[in-house]
C-alpha atoms as a PDB file:
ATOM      1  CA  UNK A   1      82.909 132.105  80.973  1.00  0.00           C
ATOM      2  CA  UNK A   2      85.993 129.713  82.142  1.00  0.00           C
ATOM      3  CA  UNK A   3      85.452 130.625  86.083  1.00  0.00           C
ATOM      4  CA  UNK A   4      81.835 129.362  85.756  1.00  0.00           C
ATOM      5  CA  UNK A   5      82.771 125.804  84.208  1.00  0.00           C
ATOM      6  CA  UNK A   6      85.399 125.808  86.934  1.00  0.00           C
ATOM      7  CA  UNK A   7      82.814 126.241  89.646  1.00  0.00           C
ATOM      8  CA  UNK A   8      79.982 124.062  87.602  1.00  0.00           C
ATOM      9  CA  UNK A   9      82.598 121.389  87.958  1.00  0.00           C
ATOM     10  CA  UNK A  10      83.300 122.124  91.918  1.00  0.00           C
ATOM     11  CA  UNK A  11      79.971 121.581  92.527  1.00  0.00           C
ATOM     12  CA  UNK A  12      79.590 118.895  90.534  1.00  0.00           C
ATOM     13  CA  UNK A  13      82.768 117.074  92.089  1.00  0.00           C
ATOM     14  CA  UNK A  14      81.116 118.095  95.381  1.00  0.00           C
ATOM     15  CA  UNK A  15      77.844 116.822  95.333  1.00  0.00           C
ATOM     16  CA  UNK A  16      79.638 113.614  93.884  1.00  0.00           C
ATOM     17  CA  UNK A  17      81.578 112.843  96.714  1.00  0.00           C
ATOM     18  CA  UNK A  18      78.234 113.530  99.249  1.00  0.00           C
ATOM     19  CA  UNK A  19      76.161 110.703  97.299  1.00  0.00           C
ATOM     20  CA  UNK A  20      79.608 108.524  97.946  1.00  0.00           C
ATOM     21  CA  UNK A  21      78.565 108.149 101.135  1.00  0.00           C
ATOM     22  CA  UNK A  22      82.611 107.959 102.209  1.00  0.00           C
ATOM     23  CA  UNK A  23      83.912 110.570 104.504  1.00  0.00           C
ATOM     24  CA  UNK A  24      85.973 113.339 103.234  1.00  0.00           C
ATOM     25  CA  UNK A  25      88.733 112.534 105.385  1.00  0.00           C
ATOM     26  CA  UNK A  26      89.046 108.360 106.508  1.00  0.00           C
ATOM     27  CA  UNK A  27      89.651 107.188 110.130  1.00  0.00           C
ATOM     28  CA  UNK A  28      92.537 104.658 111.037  1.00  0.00           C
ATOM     29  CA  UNK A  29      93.550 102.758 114.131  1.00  0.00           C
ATOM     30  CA  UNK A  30      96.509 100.286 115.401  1.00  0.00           C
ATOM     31  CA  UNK A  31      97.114  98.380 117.739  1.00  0.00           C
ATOM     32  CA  UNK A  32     100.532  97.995 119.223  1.00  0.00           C
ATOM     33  CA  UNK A  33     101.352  95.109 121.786  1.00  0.00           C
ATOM     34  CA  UNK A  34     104.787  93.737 123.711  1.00  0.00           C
ATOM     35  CA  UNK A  35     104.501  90.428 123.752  1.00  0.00           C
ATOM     36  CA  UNK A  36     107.698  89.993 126.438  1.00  0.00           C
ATOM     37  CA  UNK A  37     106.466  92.941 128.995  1.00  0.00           C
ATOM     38  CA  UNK A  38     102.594  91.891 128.235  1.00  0.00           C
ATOM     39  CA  UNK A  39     101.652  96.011 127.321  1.00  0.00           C
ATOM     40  CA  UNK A  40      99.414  97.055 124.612  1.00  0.00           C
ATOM     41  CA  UNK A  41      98.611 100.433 123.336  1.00  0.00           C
ATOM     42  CA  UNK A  42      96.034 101.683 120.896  1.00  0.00           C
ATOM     43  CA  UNK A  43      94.694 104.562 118.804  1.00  0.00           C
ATOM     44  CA  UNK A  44      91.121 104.615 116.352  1.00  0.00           C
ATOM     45  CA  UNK A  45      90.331 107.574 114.137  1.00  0.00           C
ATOM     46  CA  UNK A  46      93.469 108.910 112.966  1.00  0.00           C
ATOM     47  CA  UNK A  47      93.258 110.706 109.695  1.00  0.00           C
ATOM     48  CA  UNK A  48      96.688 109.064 108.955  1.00  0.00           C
ATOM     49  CA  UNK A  49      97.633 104.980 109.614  1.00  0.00           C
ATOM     50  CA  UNK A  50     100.909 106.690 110.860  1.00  0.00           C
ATOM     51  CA  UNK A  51      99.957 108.990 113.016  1.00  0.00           C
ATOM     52  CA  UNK A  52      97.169 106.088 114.441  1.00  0.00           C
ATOM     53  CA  UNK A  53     100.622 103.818 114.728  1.00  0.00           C
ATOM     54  CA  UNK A  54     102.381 106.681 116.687  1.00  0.00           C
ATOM     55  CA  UNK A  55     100.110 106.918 119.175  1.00  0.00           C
ATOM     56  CA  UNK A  56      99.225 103.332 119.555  1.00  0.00           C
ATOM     57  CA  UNK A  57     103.441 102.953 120.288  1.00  0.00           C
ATOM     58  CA  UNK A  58     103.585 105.523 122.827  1.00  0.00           C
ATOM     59  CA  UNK A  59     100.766 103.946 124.481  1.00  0.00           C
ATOM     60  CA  UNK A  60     102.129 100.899 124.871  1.00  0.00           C
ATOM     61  CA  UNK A  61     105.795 102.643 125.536  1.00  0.00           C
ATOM     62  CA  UNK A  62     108.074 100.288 125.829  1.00  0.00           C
ATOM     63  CA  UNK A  63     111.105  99.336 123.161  1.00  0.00           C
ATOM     64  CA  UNK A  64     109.588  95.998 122.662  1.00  0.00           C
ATOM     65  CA  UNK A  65     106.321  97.626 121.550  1.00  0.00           C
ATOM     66  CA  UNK A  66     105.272  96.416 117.856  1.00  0.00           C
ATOM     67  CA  UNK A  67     102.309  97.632 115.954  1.00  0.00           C
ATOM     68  CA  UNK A  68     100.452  94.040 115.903  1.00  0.00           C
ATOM     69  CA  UNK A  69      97.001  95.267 113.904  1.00  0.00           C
ATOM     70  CA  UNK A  70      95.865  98.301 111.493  1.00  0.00           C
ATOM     71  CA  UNK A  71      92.113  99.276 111.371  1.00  0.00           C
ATOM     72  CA  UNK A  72      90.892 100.920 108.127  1.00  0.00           C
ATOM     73  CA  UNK A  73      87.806 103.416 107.986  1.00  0.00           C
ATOM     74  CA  UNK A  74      84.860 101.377 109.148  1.00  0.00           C
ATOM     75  CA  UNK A  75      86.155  98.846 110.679  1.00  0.00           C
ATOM     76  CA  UNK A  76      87.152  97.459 114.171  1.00  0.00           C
ATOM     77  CA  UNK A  77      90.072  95.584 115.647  1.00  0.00           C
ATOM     78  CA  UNK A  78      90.854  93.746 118.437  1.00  0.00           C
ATOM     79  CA  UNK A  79      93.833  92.328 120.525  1.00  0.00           C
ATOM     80  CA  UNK A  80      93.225  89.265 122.903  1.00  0.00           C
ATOM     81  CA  UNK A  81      96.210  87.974 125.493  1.00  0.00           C
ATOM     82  CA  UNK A  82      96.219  84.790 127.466  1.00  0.00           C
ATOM     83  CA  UNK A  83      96.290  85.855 130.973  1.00  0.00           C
ATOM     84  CA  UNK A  84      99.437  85.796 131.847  1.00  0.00           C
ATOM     85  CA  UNK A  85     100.046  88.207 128.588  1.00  0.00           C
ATOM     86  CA  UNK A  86     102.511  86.247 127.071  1.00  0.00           C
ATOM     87  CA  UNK A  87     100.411  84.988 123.678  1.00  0.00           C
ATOM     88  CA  UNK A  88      97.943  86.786 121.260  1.00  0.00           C
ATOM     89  CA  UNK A  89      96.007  87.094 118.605  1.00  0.00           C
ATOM     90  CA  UNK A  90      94.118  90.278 116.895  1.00  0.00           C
ATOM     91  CA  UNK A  91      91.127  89.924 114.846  1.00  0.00           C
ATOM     92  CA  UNK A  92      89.432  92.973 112.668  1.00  0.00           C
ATOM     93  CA  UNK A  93      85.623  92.694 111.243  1.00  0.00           C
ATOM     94  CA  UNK A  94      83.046  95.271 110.240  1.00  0.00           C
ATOM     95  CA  UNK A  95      81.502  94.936 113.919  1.00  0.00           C
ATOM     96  CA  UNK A  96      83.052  95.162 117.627  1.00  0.00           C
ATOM     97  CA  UNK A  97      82.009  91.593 118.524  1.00  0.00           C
ATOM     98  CA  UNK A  98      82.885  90.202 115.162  1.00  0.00           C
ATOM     99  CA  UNK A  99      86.450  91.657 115.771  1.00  0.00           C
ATOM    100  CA  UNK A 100      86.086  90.192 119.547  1.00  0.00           C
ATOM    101  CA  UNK A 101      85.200  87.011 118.578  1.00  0.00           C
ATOM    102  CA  UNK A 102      88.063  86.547 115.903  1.00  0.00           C
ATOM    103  CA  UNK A 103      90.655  87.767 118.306  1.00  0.00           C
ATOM    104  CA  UNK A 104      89.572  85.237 120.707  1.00  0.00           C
ATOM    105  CA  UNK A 105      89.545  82.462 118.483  1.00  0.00           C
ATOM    106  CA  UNK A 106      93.411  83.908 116.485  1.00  0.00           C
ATOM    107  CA  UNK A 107      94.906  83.879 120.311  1.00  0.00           C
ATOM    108  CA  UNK A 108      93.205  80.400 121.168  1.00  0.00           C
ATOM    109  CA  UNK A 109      94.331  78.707 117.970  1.00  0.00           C
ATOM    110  CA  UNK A 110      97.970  79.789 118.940  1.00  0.00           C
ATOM    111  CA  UNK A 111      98.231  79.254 122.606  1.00  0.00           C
ATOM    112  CA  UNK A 112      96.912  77.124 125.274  1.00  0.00           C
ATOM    113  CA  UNK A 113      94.970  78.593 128.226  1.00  0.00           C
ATOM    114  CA  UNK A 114      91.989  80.783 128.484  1.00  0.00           C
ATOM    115  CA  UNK A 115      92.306  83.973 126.389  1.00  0.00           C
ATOM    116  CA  UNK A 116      90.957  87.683 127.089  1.00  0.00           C
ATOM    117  CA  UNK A 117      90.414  90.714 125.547  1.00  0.00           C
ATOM    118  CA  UNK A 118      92.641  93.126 126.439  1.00  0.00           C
ATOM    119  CA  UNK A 119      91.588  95.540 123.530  1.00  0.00           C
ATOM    120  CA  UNK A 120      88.677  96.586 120.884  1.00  0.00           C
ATOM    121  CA  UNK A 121      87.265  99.483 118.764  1.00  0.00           C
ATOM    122  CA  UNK A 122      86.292 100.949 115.999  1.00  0.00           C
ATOM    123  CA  UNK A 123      87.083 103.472 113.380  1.00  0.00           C
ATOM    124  CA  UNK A 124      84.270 105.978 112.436  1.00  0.00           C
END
């Protein structure tokens, strides 16, 4: 009798988590950016914010490389630069243009000049 309550409540605890609607296993990113060399690296959909830090570092490889933005499940980041890569700003939002648009406007309300993206995406 006990190993059928035990997989009753499997399958309960199963089918709970599919109307959830959350993935089993959630998706990070980061974005890592030098401000003094101007180089950015990134990573999205990393089951761990570490490992999605790791990567983002080595990307941008060099010492001065600091993780500048983290990206939860479902949601996007972005890293703008003036052009001469010397400010920034990020900016994360539920949508790629919404996390655009914020990085734009975080690197404008800092620095002078025209700003660009240098950087944007999403975690699944």
């Amino acid at each position: 009798m006990r190993p059928t309550v035990m997989l009753a409540a499997g399958a309960v605890a199963a089918f709970a988590s599919l109307l959830s609607g959350r993935p089993a296993l959630a998706e990070y990113g980061s974005i890592a950016y030098d401000a003094h060399s101007g180089r950015s690296g990134a990573a999205w959909n990393q089951h761990l914010s570490r490992r999605a830090d790791g990567i983002a570092l080595r990307r941008c490889d060099t010492p001065g490389c600091m993780i500048r933005l983290r990206v939860g499940p479902r949601m996007c980041g972005a890293l703008a630069t003036t052009a001469e890569r010397r400010g920034w700003g990020t900016g994360i939002a539920p949508r790629r243009a919404q996390a655009r648009f914020a990085a734009l406007q975080a690197c404008q309300r800092f620095n002078s000049g025209r700003c660009l993206i240098r950087i944007a995406g999403c975690d699944r």
